[in-house]
Structures are given as C-alpha cells and as structure tokens.
C-alpha atoms as a PDB file:
ATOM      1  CA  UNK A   1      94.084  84.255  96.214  1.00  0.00           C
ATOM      2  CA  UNK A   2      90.847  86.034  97.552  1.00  0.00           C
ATOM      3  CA  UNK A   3      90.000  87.753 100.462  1.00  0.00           C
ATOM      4  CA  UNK A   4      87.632  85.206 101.477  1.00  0.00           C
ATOM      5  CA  UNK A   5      90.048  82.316 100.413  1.00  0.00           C
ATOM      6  CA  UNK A   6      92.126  84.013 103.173  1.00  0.00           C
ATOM      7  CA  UNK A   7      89.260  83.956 105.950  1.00  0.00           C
ATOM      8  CA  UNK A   8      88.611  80.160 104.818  1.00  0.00           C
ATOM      9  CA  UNK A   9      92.053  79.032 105.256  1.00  0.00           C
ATOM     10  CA  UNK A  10      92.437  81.012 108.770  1.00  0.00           C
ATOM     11  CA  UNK A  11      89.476  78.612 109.879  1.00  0.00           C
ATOM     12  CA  UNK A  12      90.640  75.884 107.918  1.00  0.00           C
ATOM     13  CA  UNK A  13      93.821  75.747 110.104  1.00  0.00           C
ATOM     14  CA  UNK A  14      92.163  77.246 113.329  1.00  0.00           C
ATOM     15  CA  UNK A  15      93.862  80.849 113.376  1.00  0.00           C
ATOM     16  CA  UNK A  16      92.833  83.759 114.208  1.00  0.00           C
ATOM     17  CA  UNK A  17      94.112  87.439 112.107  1.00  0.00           C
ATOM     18  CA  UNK A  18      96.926  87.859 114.955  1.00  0.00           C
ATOM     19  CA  UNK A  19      98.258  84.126 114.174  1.00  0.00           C
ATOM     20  CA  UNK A  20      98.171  83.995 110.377  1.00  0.00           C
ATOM     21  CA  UNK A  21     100.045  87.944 110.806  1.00  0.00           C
ATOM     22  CA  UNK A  22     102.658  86.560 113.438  1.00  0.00           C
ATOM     23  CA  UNK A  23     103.393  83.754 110.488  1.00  0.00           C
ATOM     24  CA  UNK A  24     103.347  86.165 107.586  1.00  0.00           C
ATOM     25  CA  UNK A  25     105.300  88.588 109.374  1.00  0.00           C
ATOM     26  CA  UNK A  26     102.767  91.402 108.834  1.00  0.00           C
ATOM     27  CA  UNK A  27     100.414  92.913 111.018  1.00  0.00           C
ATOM     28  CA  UNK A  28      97.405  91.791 112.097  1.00  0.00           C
ATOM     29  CA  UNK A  29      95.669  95.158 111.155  1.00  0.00           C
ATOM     30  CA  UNK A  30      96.913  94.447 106.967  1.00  0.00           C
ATOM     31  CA  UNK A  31      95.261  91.128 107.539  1.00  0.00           C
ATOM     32  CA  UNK A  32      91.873  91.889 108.477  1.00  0.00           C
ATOM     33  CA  UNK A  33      91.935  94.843 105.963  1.00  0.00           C
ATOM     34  CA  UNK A  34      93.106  92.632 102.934  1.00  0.00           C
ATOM     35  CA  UNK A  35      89.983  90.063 104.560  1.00  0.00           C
ATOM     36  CA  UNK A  36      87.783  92.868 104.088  1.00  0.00           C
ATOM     37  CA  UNK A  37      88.993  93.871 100.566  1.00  0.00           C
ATOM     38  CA  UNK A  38      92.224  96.252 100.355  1.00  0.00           C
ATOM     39  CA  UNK A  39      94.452  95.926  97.916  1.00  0.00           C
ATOM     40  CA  UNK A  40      97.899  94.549  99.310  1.00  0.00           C
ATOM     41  CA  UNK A  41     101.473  95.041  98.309  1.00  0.00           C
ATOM     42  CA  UNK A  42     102.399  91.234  96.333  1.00  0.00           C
ATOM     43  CA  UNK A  43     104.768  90.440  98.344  1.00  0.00           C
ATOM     44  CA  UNK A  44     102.247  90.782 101.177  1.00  0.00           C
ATOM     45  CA  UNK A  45     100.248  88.877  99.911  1.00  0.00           C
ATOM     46  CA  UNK A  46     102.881  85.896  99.225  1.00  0.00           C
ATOM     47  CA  UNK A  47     103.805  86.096 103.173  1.00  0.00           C
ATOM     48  CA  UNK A  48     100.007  85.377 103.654  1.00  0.00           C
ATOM     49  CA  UNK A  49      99.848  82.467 101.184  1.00  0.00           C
ATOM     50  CA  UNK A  50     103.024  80.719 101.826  1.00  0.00           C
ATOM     51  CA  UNK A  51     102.481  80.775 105.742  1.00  0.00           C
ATOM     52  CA  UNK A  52      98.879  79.298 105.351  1.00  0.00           C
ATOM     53  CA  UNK A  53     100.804  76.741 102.547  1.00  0.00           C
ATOM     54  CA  UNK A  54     103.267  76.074 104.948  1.00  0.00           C
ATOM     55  CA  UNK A  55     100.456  75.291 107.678  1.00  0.00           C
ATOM     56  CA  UNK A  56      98.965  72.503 104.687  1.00  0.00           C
ATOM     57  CA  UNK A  57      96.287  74.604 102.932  1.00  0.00           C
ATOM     58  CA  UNK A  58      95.720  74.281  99.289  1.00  0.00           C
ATOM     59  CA  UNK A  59      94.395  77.107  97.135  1.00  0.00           C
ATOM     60  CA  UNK A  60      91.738  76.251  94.537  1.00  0.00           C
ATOM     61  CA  UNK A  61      91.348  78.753  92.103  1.00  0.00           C
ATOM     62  CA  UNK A  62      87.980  80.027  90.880  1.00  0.00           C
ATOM     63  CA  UNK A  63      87.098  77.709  87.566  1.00  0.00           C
ATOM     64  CA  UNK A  64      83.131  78.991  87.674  1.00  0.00           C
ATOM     65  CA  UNK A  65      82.605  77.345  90.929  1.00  0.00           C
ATOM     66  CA  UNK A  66      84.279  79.998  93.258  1.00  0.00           C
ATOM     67  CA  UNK A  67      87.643  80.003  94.706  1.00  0.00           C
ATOM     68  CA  UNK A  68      87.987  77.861  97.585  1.00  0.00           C
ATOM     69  CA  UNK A  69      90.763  76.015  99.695  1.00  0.00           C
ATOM     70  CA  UNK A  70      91.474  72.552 101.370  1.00  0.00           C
ATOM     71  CA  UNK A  71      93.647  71.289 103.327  1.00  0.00           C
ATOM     72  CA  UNK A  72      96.208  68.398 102.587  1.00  0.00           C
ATOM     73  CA  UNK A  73      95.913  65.081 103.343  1.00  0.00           C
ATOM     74  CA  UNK A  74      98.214  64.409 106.052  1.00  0.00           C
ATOM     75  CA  UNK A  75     101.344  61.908 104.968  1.00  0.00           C
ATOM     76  CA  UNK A  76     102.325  60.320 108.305  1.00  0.00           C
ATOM     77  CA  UNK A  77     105.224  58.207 108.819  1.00  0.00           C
ATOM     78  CA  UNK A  78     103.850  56.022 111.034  1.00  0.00           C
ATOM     79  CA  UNK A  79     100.236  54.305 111.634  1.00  0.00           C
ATOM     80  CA  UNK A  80      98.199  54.826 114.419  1.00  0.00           C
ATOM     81  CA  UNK A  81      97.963  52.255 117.548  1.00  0.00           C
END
C-alpha cells in the first residue's frame, strides 16, 4: 500500500484523514503525514489498511500500471423494490 492508494481509498469511501484515523485508531496527524510520504510503523500501516478493507476497498498492487484501489461489489441479501 501507497500513500496515494491511501488518499484514493479515503475518497473512494467518502472519508476524510480524521475518519479513516478514528477507524485505524491512530491520529489524524500520522495519516496525513504517511499521505504525504513518511515512513510508518507496520503495524500502522495495517490499522490503515484493514479499516479501509473493512469499509469494502480493495488494494491493487502496482503490476506496471500503478497501484490503485476499488471498491467491492456490494453482495446484498435482498433485491431492491
């Protein structure tokens, strides 16, 4: 995971750094300075990733194209009426 893989799943999901930090249980100062390139402790940077998982993102790691992200397809129980 990227910094900018973190800024695209943020908007992905619609939050801003103070959500995604209240999720990860960090602050939202470590998020905007591992956004803007800082190196982060690993299991800082799991907290990140698993809350944005958790919120349906998928990370797509960087195979020549750039790293990216997308978000799940939703698996509803029902069907819309």
């Amino acid at each position: 995971m990227v910094p900018v893989q973190i800024r695209m799943a943020r908007a992905a999901v619609g939050w801003g750094v103070r959500e995604l930090a209240e999720k990860a249980g960090v602050t939202a100062n470590t998020v905007t300075r591992i956004e803007n390139g800082a190196d982060a402790k690993q299991s800082t940077m799991t907290a990140l990733r698993s809350a944005l998982e958790a919120a349906g993102v998928e990370f797509i790691p960087e195979n020549g194209g750039g790293a990216g992200v997308r978000l799940r397809k939703r698996q509803d129980a029902g069907s819309e009426s």
